[in-house]
Protein backbone atom coordinates (compact mmCIF):
# COMPACT_ATOMS: atom_id res chain seq x y z
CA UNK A 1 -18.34 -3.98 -7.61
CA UNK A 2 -21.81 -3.73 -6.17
CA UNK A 3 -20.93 -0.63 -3.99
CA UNK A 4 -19.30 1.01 -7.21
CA UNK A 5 -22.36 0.12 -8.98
CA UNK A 6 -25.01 1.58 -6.21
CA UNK A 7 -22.77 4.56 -6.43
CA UNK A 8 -21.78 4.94 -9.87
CA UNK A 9 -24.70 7.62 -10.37
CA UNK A 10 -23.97 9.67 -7.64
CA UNK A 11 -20.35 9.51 -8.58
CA UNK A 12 -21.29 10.56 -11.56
CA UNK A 13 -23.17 13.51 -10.72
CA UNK A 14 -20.80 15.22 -7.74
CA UNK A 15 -16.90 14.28 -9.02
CA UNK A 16 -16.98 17.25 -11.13
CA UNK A 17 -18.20 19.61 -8.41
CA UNK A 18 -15.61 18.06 -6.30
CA UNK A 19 -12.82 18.59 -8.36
CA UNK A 20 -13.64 21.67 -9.44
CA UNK A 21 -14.14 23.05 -5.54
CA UNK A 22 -12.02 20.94 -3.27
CA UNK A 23 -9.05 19.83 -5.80
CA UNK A 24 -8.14 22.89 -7.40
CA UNK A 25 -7.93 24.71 -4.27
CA UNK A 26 -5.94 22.24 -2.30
CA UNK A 27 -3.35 21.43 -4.80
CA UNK A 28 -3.14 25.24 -5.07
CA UNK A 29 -2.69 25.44 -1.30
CA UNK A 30 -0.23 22.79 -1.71
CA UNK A 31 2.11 23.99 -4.37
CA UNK A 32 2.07 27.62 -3.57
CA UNK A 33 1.60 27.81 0.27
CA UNK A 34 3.55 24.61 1.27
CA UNK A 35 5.87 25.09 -1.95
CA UNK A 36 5.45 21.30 -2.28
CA UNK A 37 6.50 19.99 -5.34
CA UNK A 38 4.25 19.33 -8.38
CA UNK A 39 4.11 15.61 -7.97
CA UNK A 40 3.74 16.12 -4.30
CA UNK A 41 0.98 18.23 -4.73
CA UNK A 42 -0.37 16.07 -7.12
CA UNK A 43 -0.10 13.08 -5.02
CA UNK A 44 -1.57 14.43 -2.07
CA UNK A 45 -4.56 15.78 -3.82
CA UNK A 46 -5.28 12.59 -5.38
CA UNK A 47 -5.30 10.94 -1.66
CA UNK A 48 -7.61 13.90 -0.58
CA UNK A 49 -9.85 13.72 -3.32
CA UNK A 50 -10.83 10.13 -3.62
CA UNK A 51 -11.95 9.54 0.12
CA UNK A 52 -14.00 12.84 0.16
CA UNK A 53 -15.71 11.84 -3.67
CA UNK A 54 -16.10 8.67 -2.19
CA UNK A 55 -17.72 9.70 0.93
CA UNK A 56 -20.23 12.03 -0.48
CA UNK A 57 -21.36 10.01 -3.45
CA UNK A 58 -22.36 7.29 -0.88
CA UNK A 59 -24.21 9.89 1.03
CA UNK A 60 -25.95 11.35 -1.49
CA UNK A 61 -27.06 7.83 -2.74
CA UNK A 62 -27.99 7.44 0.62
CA UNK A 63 -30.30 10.58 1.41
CA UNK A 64 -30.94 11.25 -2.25
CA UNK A 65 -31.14 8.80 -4.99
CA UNK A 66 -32.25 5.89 -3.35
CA UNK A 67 -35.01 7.76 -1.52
CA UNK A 68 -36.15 9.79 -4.93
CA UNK A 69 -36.23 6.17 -6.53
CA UNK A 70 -38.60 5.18 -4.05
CA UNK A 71 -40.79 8.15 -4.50
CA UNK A 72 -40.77 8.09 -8.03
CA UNK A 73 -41.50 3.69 -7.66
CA UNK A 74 -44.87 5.11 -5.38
CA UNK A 75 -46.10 7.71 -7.83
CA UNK A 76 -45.74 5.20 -11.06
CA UNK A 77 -47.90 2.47 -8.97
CA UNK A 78 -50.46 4.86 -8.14
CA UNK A 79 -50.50 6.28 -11.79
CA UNK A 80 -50.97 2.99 -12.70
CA UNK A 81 -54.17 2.10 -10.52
CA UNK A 82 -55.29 5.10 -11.67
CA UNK A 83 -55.31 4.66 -14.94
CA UNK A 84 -56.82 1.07 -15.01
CA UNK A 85 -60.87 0.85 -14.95
């Protein structure tokens, strides 16, 4: 639950880009150019998809989010002493 939790925002932000690039095209490629069934294709998008949301929401926390948290942590502290007489 922690890992879903230090994710969650990145999930939240890339899923739909995702889905929207990687999914529909492979279940396309699936269903029309392995004439796969519709569950089939289904299933093996769903198996595709999860690993690769997975795996770039955790890198994106990684490089991104956690690293723009610390910025934006630096520039509040030094607004603050700033700010103070």
């Amino acid at each position: 639950m922690l890992f879903l939790g230090r994710i969650s925002f990145s999930l939240y932000l890339l899923h739909s880009f995702i889905i929207a690039i990687w999914s529909k095209r492979f279940f396309y490629y699936c269903s029309h150019n392995l004439t796969l069934s519709y569950k089939a294709s289904f299933a093996l998008t769903v198996i595709t998809t999860l690993p690769l949301v997975f795996a770039a929401a955790y890198t994106y926390t990684i490089y991104v989010d956690e690293k723009a948290i610390r910025v934006g942590q630096t520039l509040y502290r030094k607004a603050l002493t700033l700010n103070t007489p």
